[in-house]
PDB file of N, CA and C in Angstrom:
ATOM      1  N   UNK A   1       8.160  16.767   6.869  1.00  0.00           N
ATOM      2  CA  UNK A   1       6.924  17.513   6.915  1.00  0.00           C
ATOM      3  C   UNK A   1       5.791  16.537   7.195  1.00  0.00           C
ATOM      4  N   UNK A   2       5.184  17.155   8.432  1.00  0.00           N
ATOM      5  CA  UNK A   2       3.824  15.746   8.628  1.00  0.00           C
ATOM      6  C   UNK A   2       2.567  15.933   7.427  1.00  0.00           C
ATOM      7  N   UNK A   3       1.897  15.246   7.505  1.00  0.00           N
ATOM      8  CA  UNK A   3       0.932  14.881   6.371  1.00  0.00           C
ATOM      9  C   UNK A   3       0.121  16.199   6.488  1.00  0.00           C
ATOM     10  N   UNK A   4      -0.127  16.485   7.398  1.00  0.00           N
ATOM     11  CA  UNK A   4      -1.174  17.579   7.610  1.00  0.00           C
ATOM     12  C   UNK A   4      -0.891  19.070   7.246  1.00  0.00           C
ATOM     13  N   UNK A   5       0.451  19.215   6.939  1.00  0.00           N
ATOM     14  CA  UNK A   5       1.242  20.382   6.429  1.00  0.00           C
ATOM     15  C   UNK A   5       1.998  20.156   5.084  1.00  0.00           C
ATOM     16  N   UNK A   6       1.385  18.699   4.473  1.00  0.00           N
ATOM     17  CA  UNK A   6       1.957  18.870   3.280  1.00  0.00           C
ATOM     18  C   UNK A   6       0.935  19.715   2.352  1.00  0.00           C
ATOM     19  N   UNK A   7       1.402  20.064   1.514  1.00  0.00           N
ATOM     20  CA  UNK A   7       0.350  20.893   0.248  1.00  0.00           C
ATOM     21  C   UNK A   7      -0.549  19.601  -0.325  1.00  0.00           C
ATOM     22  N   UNK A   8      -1.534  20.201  -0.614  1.00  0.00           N
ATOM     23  CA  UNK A   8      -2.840  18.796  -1.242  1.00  0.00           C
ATOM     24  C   UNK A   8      -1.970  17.828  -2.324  1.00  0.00           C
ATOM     25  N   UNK A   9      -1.170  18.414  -3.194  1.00  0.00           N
ATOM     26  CA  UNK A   9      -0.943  17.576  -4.446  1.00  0.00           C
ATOM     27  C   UNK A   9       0.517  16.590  -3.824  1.00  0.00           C
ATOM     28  N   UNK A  10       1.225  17.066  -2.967  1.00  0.00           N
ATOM     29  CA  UNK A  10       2.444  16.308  -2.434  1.00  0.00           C
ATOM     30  C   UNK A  10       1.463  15.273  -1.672  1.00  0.00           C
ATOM     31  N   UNK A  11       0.372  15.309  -1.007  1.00  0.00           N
ATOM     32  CA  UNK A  11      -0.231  14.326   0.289  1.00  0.00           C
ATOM     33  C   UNK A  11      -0.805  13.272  -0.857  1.00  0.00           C
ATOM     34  N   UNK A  12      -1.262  13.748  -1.837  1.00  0.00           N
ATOM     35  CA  UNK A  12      -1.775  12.894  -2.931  1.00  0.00           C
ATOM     36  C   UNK A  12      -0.638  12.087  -3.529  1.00  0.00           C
ATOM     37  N   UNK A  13       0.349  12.661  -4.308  1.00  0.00           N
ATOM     38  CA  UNK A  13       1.219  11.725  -4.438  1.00  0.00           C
ATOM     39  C   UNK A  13       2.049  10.605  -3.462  1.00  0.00           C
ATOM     40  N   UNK A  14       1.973  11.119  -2.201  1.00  0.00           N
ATOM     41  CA  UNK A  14       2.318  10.287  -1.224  1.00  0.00           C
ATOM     42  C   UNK A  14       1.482   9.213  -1.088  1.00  0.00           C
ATOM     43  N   UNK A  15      -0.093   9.434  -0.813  1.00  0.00           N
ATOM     44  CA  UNK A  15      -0.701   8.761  -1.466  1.00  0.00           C
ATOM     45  C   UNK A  15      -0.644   7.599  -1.948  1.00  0.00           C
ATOM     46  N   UNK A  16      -0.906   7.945  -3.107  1.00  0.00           N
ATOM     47  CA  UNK A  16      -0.505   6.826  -4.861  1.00  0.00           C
ATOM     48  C   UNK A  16       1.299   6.065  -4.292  1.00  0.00           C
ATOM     49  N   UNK A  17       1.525   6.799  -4.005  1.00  0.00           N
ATOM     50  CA  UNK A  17       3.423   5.994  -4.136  1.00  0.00           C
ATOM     51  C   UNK A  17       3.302   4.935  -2.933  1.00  0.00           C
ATOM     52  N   UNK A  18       2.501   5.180  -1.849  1.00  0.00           N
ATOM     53  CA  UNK A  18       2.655   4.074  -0.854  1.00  0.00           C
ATOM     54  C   UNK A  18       1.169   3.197  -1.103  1.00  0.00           C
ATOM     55  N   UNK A  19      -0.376   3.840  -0.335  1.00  0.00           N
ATOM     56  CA  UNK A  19      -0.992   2.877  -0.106  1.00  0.00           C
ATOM     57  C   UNK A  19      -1.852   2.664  -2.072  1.00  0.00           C
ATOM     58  N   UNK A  20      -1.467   3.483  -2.968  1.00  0.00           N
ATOM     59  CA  UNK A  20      -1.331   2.875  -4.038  1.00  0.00           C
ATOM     60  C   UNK A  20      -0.744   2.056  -5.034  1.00  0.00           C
ATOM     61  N   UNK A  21       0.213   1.657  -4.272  1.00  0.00           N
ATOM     62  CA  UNK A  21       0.985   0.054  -4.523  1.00  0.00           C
ATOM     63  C   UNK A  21       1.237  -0.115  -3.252  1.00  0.00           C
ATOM     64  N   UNK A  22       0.618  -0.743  -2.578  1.00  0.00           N
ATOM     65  CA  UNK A  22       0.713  -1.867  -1.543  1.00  0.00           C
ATOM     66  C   UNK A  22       1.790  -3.270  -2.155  1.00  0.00           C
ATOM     67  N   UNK A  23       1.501  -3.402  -3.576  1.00  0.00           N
ATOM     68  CA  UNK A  23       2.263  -4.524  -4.015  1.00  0.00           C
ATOM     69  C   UNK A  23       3.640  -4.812  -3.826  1.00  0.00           C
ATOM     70  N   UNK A  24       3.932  -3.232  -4.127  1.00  0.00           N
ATOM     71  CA  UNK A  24       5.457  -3.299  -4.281  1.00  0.00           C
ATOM     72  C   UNK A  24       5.961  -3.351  -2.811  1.00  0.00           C
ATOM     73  N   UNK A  25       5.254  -3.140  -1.897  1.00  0.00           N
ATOM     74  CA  UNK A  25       6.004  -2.926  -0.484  1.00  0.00           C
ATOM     75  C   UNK A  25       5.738  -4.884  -0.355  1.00  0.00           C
ATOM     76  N   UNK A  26       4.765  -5.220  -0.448  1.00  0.00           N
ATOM     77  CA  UNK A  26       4.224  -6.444  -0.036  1.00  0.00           C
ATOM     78  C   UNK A  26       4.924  -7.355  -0.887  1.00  0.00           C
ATOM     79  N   UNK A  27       5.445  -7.635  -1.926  1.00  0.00           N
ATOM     80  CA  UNK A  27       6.355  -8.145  -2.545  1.00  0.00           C
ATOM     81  C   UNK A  27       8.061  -8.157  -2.470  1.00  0.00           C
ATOM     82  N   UNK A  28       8.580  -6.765  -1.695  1.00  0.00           N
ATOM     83  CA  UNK A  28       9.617  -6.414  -1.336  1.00  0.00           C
ATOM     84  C   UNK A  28       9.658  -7.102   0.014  1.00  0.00           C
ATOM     85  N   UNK A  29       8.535  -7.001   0.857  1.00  0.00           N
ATOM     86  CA  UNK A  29       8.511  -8.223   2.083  1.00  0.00           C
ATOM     87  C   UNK A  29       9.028  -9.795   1.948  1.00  0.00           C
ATOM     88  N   UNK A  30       8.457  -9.882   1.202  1.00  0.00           N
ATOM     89  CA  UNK A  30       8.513 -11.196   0.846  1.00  0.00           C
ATOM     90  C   UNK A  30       9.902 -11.813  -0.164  1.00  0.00           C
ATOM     91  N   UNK A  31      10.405 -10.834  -0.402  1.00  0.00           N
ATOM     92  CA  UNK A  31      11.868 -11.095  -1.346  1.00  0.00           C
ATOM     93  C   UNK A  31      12.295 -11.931  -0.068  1.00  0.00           C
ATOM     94  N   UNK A  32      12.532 -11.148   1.044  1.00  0.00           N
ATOM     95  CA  UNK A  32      13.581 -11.572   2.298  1.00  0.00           C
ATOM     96  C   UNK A  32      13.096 -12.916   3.162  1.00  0.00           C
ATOM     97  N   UNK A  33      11.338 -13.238   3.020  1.00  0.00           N
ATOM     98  CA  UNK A  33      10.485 -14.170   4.045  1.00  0.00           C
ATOM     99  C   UNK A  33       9.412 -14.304   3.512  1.00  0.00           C
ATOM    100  N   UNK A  34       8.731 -15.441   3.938  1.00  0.00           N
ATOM    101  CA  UNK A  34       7.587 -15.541   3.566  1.00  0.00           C
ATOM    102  C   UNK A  34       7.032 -14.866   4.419  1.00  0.00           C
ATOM    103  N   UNK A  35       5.562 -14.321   4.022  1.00  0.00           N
ATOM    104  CA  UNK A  35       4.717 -13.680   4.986  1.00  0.00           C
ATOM    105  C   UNK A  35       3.439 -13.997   5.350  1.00  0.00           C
ATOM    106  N   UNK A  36       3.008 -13.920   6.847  1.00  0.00           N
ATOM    107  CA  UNK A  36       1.841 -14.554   7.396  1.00  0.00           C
ATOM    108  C   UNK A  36       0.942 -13.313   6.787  1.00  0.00           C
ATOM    109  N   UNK A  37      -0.385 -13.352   6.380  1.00  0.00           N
ATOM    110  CA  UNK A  37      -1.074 -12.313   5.980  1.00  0.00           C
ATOM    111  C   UNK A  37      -1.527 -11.474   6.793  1.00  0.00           C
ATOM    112  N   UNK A  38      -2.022 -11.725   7.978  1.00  0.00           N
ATOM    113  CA  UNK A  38      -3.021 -11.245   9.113  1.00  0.00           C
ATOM    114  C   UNK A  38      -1.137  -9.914   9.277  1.00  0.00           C
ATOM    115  N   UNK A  39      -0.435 -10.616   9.564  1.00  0.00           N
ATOM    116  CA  UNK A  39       1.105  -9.747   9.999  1.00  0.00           C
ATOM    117  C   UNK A  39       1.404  -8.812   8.973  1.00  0.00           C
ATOM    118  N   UNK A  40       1.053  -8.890   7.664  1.00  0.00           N
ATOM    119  CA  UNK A  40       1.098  -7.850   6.454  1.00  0.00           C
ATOM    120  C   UNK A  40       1.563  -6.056   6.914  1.00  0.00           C
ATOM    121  N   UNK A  41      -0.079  -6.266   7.274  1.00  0.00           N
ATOM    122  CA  UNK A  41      -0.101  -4.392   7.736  1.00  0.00           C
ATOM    123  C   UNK A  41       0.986  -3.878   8.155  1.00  0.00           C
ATOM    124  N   UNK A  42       1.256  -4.606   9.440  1.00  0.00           N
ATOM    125  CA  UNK A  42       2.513  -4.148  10.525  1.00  0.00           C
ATOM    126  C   UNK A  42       4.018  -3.884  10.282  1.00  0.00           C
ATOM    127  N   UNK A  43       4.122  -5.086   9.292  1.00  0.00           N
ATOM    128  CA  UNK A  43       5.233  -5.543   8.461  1.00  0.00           C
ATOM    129  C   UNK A  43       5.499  -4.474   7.159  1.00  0.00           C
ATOM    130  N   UNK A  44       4.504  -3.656   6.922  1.00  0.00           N
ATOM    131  CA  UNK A  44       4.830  -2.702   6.019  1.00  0.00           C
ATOM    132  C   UNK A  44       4.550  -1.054   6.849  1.00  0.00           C
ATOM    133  N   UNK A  45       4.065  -1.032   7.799  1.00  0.00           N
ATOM    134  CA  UNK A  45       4.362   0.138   8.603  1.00  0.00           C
ATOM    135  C   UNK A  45       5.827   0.143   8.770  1.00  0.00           C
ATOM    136  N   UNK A  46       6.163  -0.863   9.710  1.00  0.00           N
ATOM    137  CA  UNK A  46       7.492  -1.017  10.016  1.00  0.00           C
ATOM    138  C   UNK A  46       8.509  -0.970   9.185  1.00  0.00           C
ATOM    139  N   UNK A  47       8.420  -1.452   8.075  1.00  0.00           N
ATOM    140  CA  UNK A  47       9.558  -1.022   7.172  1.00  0.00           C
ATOM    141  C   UNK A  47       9.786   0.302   5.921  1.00  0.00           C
ATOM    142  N   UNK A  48       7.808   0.782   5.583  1.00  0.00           N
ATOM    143  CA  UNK A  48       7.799   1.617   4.953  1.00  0.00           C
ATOM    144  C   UNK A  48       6.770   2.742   5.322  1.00  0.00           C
ATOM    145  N   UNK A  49       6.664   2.664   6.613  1.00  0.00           N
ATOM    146  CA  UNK A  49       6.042   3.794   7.137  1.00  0.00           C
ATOM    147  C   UNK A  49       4.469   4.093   7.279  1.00  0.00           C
ATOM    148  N   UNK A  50       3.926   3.208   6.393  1.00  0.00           N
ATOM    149  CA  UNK A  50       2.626   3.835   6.503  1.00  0.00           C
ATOM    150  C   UNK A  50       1.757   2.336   6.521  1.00  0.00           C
ATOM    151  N   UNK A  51       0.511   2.487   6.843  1.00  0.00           N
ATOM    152  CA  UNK A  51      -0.192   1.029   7.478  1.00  0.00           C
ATOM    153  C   UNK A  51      -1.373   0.755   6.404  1.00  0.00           C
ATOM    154  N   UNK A  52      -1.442   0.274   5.766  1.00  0.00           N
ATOM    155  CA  UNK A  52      -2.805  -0.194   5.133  1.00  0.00           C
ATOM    156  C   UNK A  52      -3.454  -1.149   5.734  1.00  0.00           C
ATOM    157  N   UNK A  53      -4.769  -1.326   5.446  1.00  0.00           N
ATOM    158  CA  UNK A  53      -5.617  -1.596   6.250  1.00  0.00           C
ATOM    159  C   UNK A  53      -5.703  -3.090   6.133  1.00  0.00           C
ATOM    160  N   UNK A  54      -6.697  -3.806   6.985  1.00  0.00           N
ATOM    161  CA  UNK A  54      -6.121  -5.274   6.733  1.00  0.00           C
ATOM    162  C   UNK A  54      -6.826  -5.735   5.279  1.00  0.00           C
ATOM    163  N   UNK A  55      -8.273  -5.306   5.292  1.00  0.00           N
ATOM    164  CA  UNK A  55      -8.780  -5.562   4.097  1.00  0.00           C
ATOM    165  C   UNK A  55      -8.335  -5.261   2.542  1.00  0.00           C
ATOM    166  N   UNK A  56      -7.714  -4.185   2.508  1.00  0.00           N
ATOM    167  CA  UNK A  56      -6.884  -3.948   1.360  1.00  0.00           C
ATOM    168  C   UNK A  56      -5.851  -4.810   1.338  1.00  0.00           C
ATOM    169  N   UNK A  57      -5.092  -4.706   2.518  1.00  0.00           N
ATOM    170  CA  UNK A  57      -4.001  -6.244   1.765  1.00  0.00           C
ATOM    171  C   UNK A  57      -4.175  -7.438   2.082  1.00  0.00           C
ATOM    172  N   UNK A  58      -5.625  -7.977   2.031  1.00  0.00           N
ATOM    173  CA  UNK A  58      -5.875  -9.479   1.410  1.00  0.00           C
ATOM    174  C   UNK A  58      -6.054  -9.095   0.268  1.00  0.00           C
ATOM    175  N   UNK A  59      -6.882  -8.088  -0.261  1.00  0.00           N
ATOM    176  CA  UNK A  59      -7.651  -7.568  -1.555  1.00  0.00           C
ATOM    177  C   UNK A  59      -5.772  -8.135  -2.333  1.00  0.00           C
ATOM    178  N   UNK A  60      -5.029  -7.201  -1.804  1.00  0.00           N
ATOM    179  CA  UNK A  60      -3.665  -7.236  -2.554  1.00  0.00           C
ATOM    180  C   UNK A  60      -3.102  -8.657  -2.900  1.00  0.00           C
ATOM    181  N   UNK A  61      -3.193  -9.510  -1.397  1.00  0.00           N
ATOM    182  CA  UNK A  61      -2.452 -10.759  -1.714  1.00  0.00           C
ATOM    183  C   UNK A  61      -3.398 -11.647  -2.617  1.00  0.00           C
ATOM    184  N   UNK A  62      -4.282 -11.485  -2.629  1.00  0.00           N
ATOM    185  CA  UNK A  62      -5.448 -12.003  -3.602  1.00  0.00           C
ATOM    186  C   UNK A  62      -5.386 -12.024  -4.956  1.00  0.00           C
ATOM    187  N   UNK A  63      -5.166 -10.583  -5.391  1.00  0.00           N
ATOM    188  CA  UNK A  63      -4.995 -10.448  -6.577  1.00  0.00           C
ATOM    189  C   UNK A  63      -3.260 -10.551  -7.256  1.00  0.00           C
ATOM    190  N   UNK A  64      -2.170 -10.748  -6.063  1.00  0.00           N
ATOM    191  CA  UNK A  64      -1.011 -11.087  -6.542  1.00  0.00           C
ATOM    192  C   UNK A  64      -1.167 -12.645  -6.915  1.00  0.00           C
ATOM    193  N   UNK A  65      -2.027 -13.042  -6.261  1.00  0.00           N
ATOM    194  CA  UNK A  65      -1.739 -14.934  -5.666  1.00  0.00           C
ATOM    195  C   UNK A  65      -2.488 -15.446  -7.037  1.00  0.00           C
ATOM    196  N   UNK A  66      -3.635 -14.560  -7.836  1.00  0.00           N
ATOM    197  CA  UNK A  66      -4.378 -14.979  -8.897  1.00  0.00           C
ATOM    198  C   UNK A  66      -3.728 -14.638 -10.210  1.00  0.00           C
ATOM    199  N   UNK A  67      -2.530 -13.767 -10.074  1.00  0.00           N
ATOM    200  CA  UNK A  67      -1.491 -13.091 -11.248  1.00  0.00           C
ATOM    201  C   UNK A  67      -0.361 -14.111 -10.816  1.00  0.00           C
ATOM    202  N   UNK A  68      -0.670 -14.889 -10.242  1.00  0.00           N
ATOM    203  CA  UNK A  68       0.865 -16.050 -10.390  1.00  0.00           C
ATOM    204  C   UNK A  68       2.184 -14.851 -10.080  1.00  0.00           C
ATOM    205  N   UNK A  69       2.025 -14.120  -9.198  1.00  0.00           N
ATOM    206  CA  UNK A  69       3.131 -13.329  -8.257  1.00  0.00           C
ATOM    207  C   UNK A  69       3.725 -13.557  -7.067  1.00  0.00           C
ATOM    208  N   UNK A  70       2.639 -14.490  -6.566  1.00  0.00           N
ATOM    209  CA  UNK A  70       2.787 -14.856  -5.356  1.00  0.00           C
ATOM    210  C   UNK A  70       2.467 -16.321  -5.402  1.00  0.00           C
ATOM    211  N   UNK A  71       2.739 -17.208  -4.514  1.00  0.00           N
ATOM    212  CA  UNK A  71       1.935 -18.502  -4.005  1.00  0.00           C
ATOM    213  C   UNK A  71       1.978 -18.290  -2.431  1.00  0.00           C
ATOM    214  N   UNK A  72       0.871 -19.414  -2.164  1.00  0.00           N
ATOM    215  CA  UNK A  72       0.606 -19.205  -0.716  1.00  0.00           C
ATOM    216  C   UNK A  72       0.664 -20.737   0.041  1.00  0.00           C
ATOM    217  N   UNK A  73       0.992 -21.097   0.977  1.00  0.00           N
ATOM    218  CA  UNK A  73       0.819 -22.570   1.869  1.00  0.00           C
ATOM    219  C   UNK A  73       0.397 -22.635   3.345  1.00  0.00           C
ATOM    220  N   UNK A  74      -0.429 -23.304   3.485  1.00  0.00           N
ATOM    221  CA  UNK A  74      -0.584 -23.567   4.943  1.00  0.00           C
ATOM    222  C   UNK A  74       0.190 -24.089   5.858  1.00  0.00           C
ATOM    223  N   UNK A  75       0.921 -23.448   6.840  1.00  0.00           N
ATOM    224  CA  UNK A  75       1.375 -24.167   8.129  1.00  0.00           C
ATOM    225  C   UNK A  75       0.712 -23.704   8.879  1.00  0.00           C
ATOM    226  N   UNK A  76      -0.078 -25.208   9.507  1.00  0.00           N
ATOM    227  CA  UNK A  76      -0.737 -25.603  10.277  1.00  0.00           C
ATOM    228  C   UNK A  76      -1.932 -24.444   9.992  1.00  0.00           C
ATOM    229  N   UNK A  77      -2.615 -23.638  11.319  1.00  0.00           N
ATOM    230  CA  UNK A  77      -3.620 -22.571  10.471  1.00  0.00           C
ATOM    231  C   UNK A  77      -3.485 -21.460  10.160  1.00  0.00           C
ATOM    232  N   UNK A  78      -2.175 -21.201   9.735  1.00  0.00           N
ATOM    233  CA  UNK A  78      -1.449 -20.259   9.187  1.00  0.00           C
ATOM    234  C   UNK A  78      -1.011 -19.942   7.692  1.00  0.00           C
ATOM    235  N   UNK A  79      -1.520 -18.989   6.695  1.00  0.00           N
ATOM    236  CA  UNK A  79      -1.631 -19.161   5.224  1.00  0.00           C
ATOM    237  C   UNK A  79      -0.256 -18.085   5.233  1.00  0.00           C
ATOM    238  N   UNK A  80       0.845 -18.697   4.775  1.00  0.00           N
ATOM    239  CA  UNK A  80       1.747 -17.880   4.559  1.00  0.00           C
ATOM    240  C   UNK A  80       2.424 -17.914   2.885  1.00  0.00           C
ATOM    241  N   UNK A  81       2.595 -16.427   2.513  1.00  0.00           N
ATOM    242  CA  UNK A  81       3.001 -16.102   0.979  1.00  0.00           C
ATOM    243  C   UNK A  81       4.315 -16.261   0.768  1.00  0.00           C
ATOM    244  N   UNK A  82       4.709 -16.253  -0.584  1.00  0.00           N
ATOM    245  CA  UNK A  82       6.099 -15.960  -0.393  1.00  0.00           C
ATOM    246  C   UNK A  82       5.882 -15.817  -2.348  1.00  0.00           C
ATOM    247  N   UNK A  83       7.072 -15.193  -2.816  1.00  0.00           N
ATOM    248  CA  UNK A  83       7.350 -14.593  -4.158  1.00  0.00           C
ATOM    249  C   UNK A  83       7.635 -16.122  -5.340  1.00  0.00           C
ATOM    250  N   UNK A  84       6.839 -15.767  -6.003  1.00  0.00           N
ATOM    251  CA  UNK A  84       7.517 -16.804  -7.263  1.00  0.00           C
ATOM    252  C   UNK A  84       8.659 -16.118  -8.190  1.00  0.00           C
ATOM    253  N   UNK A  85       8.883 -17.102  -8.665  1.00  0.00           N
ATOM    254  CA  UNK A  85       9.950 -16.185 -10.263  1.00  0.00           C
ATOM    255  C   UNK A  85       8.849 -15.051 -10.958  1.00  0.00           C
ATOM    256  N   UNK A  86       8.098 -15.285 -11.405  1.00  0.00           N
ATOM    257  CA  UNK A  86       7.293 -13.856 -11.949  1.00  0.00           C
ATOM    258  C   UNK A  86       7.198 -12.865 -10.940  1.00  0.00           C
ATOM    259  N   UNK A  87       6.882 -13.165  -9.628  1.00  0.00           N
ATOM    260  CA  UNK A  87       6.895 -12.052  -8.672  1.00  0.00           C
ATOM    261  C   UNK A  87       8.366 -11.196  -8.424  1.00  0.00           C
ATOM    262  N   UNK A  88       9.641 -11.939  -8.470  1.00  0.00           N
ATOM    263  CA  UNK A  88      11.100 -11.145  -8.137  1.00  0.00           C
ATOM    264  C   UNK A  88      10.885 -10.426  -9.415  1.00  0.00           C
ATOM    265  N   UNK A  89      10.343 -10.804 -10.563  1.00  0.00           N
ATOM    266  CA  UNK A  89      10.451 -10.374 -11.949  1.00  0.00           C
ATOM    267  C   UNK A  89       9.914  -9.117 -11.477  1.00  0.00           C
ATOM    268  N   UNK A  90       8.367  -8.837 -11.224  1.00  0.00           N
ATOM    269  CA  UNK A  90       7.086  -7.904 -11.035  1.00  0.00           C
ATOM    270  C   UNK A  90       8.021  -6.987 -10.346  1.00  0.00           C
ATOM    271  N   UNK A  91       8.336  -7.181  -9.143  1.00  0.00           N
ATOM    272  CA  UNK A  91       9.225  -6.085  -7.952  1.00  0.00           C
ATOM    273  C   UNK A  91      10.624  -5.315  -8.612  1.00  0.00           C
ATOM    274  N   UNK A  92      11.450  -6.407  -9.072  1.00  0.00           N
ATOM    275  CA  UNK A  92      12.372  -5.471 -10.174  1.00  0.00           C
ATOM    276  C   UNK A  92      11.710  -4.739 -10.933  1.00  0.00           C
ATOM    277  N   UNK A  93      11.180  -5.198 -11.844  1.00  0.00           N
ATOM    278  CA  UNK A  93      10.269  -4.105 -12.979  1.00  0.00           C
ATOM    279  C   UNK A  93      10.045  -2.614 -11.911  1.00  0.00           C
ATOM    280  N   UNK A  94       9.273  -3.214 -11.359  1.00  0.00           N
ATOM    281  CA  UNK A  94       8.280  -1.778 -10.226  1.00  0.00           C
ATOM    282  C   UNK A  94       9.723  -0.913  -9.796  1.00  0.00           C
ATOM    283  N   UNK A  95      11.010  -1.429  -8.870  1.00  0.00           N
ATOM    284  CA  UNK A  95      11.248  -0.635  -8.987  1.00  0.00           C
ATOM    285  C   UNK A  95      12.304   0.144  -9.708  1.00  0.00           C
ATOM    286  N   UNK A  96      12.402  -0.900 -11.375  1.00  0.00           N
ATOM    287  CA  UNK A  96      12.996  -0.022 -12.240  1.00  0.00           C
ATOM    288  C   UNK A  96      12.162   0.960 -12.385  1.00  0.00           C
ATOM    289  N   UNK A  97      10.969   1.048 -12.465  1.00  0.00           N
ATOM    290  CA  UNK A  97       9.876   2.089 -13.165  1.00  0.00           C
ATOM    291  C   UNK A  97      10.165   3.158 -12.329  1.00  0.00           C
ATOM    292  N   UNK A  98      10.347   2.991 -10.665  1.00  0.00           N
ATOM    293  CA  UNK A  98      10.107   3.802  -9.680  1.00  0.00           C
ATOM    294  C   UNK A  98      11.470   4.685 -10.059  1.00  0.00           C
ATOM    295  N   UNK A  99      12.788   4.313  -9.926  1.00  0.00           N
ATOM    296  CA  UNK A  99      13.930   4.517 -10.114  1.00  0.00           C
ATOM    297  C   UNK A  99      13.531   5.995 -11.862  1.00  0.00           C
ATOM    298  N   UNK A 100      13.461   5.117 -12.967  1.00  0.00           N
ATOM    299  CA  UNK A 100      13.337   5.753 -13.894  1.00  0.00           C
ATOM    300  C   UNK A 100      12.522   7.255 -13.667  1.00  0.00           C
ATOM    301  N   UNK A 101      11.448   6.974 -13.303  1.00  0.00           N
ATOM    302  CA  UNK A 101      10.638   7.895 -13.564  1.00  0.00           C
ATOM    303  C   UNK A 101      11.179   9.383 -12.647  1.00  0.00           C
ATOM    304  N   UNK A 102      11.985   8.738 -11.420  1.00  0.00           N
ATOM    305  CA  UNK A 102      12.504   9.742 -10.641  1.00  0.00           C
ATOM    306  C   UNK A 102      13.893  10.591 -10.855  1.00  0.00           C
ATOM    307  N   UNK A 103      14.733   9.812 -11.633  1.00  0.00           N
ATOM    308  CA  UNK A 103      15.604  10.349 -12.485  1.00  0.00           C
ATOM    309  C   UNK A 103      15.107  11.055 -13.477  1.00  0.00           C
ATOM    310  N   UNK A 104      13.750  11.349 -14.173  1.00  0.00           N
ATOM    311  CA  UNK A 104      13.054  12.071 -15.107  1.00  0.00           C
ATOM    312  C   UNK A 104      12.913  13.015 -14.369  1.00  0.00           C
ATOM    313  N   UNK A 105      12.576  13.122 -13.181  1.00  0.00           N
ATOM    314  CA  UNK A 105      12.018  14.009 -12.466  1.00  0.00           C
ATOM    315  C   UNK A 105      12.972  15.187 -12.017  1.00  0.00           C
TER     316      UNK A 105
END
């Protein structure tokens, strides 16, 4: 069903489950590679469908990189992320929660 024919409260939860955790998609990236930031957006269309904007996911890698979820390094002028041990931790958690809550459901 396209977005425009979903009912208000399904488009809302769609919503919240994707570009309201950006983390979990952006952390699930990064299980497999490190990731160039500017490449973010594309990199999560492509694997989970929907595009957030570029400014929201610096906002994101920002606030993963300051929660010790992420670290980041320069090659050459290229700032690329990749997951620490607290971050594989963060992404399991998320999607035990995701898992749980949908078996409730």
């Amino acid at each position: 069903m396209s977005a425009a024919k979903q009912p208000k409260p399904v488009a809302r939860l769609s919503h919240s489950l994707t570009h309201g955790n950006i983390w979990l998609a952006a952390l699930s990236l990064m299980k497999r590679k490190k990731v160039y930031a500017y490449a973010l957006p594309e990199g999560i269309s492509r694997a989970f469908g929907y595009s957030p904007s570029k400014l929201m996911t610096y906002f994101v890698l920002y606030k993963l990189e300051d929660e010790k979820l992420i670290s980041s390094k320069f090659e050459g002028r290229r700032k690329y992320y990749e997951l620490t041990p607290a971050g594989r931790k963060a992404l399991s958690d998320g999607k035990k929660k995701l898992a749980e809550l949908s078996r409730k459901l």
